[in-house]
C-alpha atoms as a PDB file:
ATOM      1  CA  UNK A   1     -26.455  67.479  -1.508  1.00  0.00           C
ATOM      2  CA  UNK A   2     -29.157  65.170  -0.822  1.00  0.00           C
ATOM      3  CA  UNK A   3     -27.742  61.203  -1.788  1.00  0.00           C
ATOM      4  CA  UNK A   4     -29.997  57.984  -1.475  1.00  0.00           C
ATOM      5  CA  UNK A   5     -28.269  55.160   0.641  1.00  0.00           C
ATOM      6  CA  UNK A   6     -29.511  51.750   0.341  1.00  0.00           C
ATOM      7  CA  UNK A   7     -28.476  49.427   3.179  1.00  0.00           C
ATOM      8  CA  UNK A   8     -28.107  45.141   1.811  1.00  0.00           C
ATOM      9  CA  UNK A   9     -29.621  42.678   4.085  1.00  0.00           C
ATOM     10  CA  UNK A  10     -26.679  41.486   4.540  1.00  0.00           C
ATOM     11  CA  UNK A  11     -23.863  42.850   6.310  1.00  0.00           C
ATOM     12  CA  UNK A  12     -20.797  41.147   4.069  1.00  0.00           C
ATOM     13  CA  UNK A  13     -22.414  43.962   1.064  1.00  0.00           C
ATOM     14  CA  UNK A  14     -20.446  47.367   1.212  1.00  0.00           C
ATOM     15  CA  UNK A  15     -22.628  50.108   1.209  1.00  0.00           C
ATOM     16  CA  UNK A  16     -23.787  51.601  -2.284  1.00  0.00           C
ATOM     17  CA  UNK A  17     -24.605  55.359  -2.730  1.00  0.00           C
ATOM     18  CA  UNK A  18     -25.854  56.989  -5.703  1.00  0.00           C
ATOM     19  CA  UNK A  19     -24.359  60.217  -4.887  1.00  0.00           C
ATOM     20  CA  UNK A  20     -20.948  58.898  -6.193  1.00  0.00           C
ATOM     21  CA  UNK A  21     -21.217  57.222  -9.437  1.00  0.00           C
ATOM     22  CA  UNK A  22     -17.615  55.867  -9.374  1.00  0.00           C
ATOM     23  CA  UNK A  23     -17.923  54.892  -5.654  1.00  0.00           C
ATOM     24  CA  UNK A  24     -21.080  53.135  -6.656  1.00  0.00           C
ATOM     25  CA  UNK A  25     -19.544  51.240  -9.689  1.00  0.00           C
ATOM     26  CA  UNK A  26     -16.216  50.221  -7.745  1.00  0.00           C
ATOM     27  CA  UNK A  27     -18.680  48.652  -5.396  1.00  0.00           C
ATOM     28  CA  UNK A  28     -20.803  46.729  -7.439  1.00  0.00           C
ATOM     29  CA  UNK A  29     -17.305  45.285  -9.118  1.00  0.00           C
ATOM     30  CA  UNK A  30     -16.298  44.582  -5.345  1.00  0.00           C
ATOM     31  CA  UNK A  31     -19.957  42.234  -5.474  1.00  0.00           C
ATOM     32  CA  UNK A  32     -19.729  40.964  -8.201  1.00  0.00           C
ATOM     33  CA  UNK A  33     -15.475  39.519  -7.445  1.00  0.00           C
ATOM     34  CA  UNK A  34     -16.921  38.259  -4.270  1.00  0.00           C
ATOM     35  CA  UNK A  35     -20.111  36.278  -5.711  1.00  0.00           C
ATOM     36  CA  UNK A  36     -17.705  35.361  -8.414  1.00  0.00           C
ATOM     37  CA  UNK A  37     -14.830  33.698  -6.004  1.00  0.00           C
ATOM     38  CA  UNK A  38     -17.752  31.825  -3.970  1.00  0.00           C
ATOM     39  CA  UNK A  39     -19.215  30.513  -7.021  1.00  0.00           C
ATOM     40  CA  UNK A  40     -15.716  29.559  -8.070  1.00  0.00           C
ATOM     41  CA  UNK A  41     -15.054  28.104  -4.910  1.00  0.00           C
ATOM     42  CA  UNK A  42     -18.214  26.112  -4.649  1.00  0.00           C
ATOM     43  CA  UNK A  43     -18.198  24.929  -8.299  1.00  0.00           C
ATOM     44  CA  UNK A  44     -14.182  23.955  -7.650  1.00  0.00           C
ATOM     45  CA  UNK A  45     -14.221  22.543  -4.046  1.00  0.00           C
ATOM     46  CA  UNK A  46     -17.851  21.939  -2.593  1.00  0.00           C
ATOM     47  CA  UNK A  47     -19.221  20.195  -5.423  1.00  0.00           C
ATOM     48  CA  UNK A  48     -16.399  17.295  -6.002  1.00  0.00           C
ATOM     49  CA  UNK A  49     -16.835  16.450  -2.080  1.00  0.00           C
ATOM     50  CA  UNK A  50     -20.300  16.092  -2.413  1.00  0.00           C
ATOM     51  CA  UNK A  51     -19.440  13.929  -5.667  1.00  0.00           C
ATOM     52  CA  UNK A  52     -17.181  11.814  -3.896  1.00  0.00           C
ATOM     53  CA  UNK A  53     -19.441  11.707  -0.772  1.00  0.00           C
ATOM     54  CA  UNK A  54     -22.211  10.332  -3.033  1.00  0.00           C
ATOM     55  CA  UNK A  55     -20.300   7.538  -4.238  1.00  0.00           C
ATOM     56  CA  UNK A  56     -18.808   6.780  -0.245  1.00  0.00           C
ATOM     57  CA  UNK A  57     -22.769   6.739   0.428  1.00  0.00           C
ATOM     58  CA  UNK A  58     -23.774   4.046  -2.444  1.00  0.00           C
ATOM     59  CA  UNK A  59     -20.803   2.488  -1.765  1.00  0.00           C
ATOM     60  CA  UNK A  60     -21.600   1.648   2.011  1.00  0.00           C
ATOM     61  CA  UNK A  61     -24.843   0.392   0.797  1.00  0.00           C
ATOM     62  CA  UNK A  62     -23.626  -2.040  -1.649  1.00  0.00           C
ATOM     63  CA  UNK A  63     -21.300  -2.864   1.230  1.00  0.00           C
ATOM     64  CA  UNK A  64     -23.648  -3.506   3.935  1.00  0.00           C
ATOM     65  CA  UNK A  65     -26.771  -5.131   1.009  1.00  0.00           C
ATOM     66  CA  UNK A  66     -23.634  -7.608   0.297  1.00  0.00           C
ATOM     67  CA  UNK A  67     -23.446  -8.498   3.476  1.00  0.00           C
ATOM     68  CA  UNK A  68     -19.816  -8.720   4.021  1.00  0.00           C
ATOM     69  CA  UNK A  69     -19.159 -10.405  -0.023  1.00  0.00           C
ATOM     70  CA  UNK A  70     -18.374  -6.860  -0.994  1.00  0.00           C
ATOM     71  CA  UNK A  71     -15.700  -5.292   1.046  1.00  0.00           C
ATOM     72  CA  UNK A  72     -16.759  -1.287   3.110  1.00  0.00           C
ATOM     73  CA  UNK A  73     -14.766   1.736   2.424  1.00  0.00           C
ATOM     74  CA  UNK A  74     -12.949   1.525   6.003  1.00  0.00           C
ATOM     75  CA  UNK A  75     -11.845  -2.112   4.745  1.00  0.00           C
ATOM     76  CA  UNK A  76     -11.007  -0.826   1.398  1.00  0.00           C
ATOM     77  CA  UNK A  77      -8.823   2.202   3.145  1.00  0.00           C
ATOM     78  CA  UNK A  78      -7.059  -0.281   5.664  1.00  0.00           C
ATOM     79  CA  UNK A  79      -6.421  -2.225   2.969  1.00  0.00           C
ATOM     80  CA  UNK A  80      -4.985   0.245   0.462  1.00  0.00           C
ATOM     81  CA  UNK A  81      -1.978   1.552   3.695  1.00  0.00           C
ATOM     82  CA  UNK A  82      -1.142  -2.150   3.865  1.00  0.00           C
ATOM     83  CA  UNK A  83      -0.623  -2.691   0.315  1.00  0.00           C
ATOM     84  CA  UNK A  84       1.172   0.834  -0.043  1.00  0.00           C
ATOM     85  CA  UNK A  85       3.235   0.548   3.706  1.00  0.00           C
ATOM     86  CA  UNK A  86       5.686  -1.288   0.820  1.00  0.00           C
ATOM     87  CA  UNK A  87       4.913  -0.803  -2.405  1.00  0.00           C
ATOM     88  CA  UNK A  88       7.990  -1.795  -3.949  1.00  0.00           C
ATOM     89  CA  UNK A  89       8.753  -5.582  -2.378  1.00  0.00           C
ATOM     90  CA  UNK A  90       9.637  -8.318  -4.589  1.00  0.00           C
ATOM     91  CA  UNK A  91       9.574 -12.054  -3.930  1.00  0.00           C
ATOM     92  CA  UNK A  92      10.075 -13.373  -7.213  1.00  0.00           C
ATOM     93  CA  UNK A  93       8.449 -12.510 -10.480  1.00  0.00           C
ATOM     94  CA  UNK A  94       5.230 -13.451  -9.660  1.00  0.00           C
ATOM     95  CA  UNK A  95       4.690 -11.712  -6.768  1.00  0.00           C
ATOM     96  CA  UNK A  96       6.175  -8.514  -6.230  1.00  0.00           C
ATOM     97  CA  UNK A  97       4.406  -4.459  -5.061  1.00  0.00           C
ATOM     98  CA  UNK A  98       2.007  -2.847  -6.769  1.00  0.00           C
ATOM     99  CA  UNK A  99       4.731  -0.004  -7.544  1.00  0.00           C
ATOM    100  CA  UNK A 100       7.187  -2.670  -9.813  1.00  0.00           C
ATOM    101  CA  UNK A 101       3.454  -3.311 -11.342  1.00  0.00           C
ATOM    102  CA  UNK A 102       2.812   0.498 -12.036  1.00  0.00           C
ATOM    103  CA  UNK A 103       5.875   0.795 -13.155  1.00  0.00           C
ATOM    104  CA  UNK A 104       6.247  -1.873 -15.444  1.00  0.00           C
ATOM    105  CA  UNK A 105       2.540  -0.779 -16.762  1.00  0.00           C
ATOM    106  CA  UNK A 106       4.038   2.603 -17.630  1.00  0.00           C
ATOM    107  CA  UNK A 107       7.010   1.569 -18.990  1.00  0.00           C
ATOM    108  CA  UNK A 108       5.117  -0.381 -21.831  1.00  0.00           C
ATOM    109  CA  UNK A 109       2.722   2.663 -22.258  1.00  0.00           C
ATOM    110  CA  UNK A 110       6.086   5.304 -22.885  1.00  0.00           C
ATOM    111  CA  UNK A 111       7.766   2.123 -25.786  1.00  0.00           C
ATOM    112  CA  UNK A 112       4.561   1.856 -27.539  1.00  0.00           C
ATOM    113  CA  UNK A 113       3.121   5.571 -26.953  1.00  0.00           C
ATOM    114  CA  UNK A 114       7.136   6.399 -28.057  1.00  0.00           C
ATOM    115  CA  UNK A 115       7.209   4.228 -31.046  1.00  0.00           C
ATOM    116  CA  UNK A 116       3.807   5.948 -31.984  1.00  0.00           C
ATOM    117  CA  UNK A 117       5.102   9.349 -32.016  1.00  0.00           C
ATOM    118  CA  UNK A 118       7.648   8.181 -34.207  1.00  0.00           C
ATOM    119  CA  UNK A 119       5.736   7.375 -36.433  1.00  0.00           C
ATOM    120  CA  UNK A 120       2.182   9.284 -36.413  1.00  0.00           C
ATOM    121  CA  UNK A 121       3.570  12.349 -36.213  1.00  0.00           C
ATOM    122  CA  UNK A 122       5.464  12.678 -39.545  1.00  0.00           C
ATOM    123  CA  UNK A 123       2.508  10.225 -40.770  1.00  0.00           C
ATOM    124  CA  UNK A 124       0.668  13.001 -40.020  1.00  0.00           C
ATOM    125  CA  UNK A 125       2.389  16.246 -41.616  1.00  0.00           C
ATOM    126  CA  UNK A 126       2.749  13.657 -44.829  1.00  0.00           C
ATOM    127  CA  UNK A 127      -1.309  13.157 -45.015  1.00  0.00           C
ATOM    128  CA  UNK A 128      -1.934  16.610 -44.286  1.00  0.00           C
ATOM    129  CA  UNK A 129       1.010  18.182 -46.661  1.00  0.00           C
ATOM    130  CA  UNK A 130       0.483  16.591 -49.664  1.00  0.00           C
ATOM    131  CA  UNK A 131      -3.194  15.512 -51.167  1.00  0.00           C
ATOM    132  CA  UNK A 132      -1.689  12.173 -52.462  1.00  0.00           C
ATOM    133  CA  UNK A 133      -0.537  10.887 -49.459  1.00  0.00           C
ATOM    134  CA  UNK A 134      -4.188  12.121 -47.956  1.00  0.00           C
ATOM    135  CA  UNK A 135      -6.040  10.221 -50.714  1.00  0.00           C
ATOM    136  CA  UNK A 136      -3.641   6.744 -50.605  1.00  0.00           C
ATOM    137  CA  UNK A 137      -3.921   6.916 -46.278  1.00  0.00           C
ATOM    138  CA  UNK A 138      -6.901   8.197 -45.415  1.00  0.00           C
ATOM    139  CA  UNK A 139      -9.212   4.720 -46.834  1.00  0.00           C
ATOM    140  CA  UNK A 140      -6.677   3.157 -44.741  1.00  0.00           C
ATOM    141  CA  UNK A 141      -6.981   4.725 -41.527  1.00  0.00           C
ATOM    142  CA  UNK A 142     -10.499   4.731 -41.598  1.00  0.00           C
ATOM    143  CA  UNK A 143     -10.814   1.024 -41.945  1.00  0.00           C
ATOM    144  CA  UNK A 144      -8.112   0.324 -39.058  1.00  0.00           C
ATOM    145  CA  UNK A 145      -9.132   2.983 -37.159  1.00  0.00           C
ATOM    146  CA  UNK A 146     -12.303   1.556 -35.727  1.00  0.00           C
ATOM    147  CA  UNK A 147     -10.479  -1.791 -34.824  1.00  0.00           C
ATOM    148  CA  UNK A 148     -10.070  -2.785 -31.172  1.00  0.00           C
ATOM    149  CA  UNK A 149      -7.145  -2.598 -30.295  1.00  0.00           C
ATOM    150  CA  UNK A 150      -6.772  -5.480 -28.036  1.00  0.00           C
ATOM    151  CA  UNK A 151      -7.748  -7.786 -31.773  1.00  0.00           C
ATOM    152  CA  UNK A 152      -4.511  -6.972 -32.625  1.00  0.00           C
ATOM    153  CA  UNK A 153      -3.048  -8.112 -29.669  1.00  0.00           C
ATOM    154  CA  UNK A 154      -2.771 -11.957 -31.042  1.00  0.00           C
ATOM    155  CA  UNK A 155      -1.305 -10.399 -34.265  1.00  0.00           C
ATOM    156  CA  UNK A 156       1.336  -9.381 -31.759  1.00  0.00           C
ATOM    157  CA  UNK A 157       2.045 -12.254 -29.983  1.00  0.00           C
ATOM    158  CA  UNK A 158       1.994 -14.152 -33.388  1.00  0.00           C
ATOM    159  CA  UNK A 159       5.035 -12.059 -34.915  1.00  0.00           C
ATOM    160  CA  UNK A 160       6.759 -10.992 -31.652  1.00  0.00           C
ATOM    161  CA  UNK A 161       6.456 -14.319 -29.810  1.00  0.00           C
ATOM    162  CA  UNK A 162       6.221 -12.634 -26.505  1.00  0.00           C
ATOM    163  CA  UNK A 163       3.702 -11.488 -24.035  1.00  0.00           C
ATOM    164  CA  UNK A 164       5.739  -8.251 -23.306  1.00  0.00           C
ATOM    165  CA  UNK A 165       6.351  -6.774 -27.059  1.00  0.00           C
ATOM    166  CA  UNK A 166       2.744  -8.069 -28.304  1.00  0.00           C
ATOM    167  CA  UNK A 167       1.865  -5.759 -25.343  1.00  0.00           C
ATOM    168  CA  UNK A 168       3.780  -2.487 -26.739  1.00  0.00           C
ATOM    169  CA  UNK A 169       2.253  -3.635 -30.216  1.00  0.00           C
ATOM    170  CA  UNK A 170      -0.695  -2.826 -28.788  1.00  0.00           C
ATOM    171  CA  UNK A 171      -0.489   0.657 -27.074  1.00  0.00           C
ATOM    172  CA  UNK A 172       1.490   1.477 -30.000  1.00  0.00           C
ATOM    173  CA  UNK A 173      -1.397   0.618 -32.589  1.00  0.00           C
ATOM    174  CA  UNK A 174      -3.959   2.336 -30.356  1.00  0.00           C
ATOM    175  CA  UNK A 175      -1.797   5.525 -30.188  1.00  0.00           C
ATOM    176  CA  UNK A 176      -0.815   6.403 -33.654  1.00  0.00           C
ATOM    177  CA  UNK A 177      -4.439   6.804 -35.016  1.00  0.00           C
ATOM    178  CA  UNK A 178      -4.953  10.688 -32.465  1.00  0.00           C
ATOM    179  CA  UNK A 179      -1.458  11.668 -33.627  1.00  0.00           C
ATOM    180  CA  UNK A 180      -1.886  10.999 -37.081  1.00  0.00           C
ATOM    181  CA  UNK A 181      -5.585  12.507 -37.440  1.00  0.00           C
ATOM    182  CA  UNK A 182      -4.859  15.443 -35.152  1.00  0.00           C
ATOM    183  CA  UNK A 183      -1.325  16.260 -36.649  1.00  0.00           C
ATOM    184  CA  UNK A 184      -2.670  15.897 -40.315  1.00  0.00           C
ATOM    185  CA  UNK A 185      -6.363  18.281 -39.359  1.00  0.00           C
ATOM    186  CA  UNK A 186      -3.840  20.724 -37.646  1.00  0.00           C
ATOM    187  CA  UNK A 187      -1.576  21.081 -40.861  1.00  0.00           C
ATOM    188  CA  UNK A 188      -4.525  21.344 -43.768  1.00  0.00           C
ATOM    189  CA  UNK A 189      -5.766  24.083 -41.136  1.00  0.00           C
ATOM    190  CA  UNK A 190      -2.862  26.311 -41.293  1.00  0.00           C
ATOM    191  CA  UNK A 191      -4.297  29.592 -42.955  1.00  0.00           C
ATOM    192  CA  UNK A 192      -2.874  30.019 -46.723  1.00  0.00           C
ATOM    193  CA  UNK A 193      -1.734  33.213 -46.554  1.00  0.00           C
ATOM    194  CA  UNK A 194       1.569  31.321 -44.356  1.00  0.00           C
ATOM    195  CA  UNK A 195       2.012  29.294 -47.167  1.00  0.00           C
ATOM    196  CA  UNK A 196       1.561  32.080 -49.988  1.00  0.00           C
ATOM    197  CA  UNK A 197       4.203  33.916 -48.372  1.00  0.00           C
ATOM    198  CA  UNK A 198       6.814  30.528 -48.336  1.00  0.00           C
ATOM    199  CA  UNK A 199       5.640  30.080 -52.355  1.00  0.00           C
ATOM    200  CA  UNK A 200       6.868  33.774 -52.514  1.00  0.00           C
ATOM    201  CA  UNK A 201      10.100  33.663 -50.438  1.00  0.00           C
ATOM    202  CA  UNK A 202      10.828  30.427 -52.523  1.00  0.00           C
ATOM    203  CA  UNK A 203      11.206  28.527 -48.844  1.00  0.00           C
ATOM    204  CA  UNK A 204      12.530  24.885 -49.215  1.00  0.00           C
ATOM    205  CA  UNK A 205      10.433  22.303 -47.950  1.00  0.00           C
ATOM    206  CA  UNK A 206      12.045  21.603 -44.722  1.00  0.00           C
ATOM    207  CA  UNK A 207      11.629  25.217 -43.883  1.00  0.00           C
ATOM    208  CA  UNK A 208       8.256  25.210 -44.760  1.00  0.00           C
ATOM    209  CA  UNK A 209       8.117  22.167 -42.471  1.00  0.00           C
ATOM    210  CA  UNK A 210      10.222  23.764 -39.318  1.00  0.00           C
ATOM    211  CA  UNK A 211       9.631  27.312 -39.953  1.00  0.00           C
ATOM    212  CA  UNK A 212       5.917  27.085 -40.648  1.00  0.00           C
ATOM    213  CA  UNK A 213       3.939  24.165 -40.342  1.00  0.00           C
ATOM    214  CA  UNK A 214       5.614  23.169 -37.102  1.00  0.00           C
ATOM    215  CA  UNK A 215       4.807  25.888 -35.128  1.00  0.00           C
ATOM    216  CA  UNK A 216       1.095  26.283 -35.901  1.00  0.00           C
ATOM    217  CA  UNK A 217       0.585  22.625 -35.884  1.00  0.00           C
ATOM    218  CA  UNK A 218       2.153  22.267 -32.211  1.00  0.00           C
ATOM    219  CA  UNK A 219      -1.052  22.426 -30.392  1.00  0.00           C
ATOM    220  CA  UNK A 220      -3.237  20.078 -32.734  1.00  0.00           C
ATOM    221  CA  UNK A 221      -0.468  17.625 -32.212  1.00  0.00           C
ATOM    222  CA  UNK A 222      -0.235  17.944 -28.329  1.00  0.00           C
ATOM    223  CA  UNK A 223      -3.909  17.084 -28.585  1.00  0.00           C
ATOM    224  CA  UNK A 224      -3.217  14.322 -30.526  1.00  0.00           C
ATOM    225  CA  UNK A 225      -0.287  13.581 -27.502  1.00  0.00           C
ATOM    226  CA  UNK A 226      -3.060  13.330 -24.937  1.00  0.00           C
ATOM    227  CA  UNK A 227      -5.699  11.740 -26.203  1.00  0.00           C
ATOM    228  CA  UNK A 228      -3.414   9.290 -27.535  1.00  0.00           C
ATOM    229  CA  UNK A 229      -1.772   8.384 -23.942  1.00  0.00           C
ATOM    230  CA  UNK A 230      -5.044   8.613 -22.226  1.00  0.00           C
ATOM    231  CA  UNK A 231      -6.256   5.620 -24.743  1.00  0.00           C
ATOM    232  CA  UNK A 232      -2.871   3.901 -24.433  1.00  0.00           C
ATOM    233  CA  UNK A 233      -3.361   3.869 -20.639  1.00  0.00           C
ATOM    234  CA  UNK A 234      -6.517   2.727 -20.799  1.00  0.00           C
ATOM    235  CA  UNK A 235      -5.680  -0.773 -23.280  1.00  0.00           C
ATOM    236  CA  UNK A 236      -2.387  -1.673 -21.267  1.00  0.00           C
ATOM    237  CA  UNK A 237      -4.780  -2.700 -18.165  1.00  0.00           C
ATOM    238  CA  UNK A 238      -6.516  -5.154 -20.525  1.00  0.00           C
ATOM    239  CA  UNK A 239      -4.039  -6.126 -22.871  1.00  0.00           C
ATOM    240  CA  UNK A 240      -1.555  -7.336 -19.428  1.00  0.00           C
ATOM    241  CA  UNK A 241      -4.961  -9.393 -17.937  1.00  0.00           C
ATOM    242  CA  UNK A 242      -4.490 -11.578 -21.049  1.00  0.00           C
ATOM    243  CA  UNK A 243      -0.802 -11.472 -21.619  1.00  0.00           C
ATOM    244  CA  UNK A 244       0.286 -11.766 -17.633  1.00  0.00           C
ATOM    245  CA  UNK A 245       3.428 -10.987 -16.636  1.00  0.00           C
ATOM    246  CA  UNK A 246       4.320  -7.700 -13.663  1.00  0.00           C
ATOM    247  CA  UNK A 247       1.804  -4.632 -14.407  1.00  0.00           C
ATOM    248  CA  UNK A 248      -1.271  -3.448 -13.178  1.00  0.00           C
ATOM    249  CA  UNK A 249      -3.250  -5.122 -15.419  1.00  0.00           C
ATOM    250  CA  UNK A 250      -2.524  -8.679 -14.542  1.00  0.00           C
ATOM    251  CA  UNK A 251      -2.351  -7.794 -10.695  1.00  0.00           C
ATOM    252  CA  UNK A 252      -5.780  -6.475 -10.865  1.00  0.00           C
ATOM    253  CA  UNK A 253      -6.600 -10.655 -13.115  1.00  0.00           C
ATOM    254  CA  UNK A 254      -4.388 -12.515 -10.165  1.00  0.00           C
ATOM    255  CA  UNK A 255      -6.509 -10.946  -6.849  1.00  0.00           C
ATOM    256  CA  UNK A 256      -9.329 -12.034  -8.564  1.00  0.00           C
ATOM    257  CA  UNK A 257      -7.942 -15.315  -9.040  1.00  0.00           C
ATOM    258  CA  UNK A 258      -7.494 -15.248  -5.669  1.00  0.00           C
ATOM    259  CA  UNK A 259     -10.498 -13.978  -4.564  1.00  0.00           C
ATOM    260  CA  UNK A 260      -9.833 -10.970  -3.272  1.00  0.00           C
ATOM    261  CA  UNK A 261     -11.917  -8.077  -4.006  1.00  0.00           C
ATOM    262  CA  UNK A 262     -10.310  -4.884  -1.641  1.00  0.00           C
ATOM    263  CA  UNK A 263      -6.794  -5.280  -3.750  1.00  0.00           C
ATOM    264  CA  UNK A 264      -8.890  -4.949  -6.807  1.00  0.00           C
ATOM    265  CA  UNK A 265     -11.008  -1.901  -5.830  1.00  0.00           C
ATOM    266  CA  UNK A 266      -7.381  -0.552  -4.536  1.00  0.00           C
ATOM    267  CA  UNK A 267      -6.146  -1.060  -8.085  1.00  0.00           C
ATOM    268  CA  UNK A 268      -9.166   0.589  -9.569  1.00  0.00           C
ATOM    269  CA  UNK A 269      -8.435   3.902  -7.804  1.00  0.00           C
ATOM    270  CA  UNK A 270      -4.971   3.540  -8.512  1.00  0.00           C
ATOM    271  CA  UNK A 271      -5.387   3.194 -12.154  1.00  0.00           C
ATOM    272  CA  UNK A 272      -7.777   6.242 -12.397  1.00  0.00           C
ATOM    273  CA  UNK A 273      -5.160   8.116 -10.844  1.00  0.00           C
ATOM    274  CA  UNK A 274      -2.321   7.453 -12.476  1.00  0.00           C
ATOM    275  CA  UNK A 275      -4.414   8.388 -15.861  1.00  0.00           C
ATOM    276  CA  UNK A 276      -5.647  11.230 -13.698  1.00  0.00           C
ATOM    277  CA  UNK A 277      -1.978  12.356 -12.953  1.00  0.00           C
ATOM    278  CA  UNK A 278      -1.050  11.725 -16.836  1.00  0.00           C
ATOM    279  CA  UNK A 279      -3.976  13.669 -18.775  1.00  0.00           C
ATOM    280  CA  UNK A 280      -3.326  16.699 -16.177  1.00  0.00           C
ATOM    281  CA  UNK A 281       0.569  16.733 -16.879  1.00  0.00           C
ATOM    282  CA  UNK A 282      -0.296  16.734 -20.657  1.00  0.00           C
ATOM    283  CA  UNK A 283      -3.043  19.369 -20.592  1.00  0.00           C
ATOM    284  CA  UNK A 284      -0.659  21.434 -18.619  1.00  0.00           C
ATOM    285  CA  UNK A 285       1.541  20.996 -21.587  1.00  0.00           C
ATOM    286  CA  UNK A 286      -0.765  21.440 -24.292  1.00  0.00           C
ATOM    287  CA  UNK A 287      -2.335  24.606 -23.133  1.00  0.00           C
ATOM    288  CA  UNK A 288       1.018  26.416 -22.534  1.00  0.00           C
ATOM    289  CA  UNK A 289       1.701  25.990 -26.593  1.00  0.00           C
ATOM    290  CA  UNK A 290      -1.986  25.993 -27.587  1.00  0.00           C
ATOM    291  CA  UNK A 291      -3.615  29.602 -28.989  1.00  0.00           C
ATOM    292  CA  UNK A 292      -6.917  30.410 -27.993  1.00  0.00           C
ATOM    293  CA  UNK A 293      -8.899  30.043 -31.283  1.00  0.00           C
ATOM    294  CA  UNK A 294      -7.725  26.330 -31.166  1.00  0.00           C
ATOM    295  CA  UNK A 295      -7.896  25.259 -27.300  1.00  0.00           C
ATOM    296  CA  UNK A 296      -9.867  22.450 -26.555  1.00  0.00           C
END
């Protein structure tokens, strides 16, 4: 028997013969798994250290343009293990580690991202259950919706009286709206032949509501979960530069009141990755309840 063998340029290739159309086939699968775990590999690894070694670059050269007004990487990194060596030091309430001011950030983002939940999510089943509650909430959402919601932050300190709960006002008026809109879409989505059958099996509402609407509206409203903490992590830095007090947001206001520029670049890449940390922990969450046909 007379085969054709066809040697690769490179030597990494296993060797493909068309005498053996099963050896040839497992072969090109064994290329294509390689090719496809480089790729992977490049796209997943290679590519963000390039990313990040772009910004280093720029970063050096607004740096050393400066001329010694904006603070180097190296500074920036020496910096960041001094302020970390003890992160959790207090000498008196206006000057304590950045940890008590992380801490005291997320504690305000869980109250008013809790108090939310609360809240949106039945909001949420209502507006999407029943077509009266959709037509008396939906005009209202949409005019509130668009509001900034550090403009309701003197509303808050008006009927509160306090820099701390006008804070948690806040977060908690910028998190309802993604629970509420995602929780109500996700219920007028369930298909109609679930609720046929509870119309036929005579199902009282509160099954309908556990039994039926829960469970297929579960990934819509773990959506609504993350964006809603992502945007609630994102105010609490500016609301606490107004309102003062311990959290990040009002450390980052007092270095610049003092002048100093490394602590504030420390407590931008600390802020980016404590939201980092956050939106992973929730997307972890949401896709291990979320079906395919509705992943986002």
């Amino acid at each position: 028997m007379v085969s054709a063998t066809f040697h690769s340029t490179s030597n990494t290739k296993p060797e493909i013969s068309s005498g053996d159309p099963q050896a040839t086939r497992l072969a090109m699968n064994t290329i294509r798994l390689k090719r496809a775990r480089q790729q992977a590999f490049f796209l997943n690894w290679v590519t963000p250290v390039i990313g990040f070694g772009l910004l280093i670059l720029i970063w050096y050269g607004v740096a050393l343009k400066s001329a010694g007004a904006f603070p180097s990487p190296i500074e920036t990194f020496k910096q960041a293990l001094d302020i970390f060596s003890d992160p959790f030091y207090s000498h008196g309430p206006n000057d304590q580690g950045i940890g008590w001011n992380i801490y005291s950030s997320l504690k305000r983002v869980a109250l008013g991202f809790g108090l939310a939940a609360l809240v949106g999510i039945p909001a949420g089943f209502l507006i999407g259950r029943f077509q009266w509650a959709s037509h008396m909430f939906n005009p209202l959402i949409s005019l509130l919706r668009p509001v900034s919601p550090l403009a309701w932050l003197p509303i808050g300190l008006l009927v509160f009286k306090g820099a701390n709960p006008a804070a948690i006002w806040t977060i908690f008026i910028c998190s309802i709206w993604p629970m509420i809109i995602n929780t109500a879409v996700g219920v007028q989505r369930v298909p109609s032949d679930y609720m046929n059958v509870a119309r036929v099996l005579n199902l009282s509402e509160w099954k309908i509501m556990t039994k039926i609407l829960f469970p297929a509206v579960l990934p819509y409203m773990l959506t609504g979960v993350r964006l809603s903490v992502g945007t609630a992590w994102l105010v609490i830095v500016a609301a606490e530069m107004l309102t003062g007090g311990v959290g990040i947001g009002f450390w980052v206001w007092d270095e610049w009141n003092n002048l100093n520029v490394k602590n504030i670049i420390v407590a931008i890449f600390v802020i980016g990755l404590v939201g980092l940390v956050l939106e992973a922990l929730l997307i972890r969450l949401a896709s291990a309840f979320t079906f395919d046909d509705v992943k986002q």
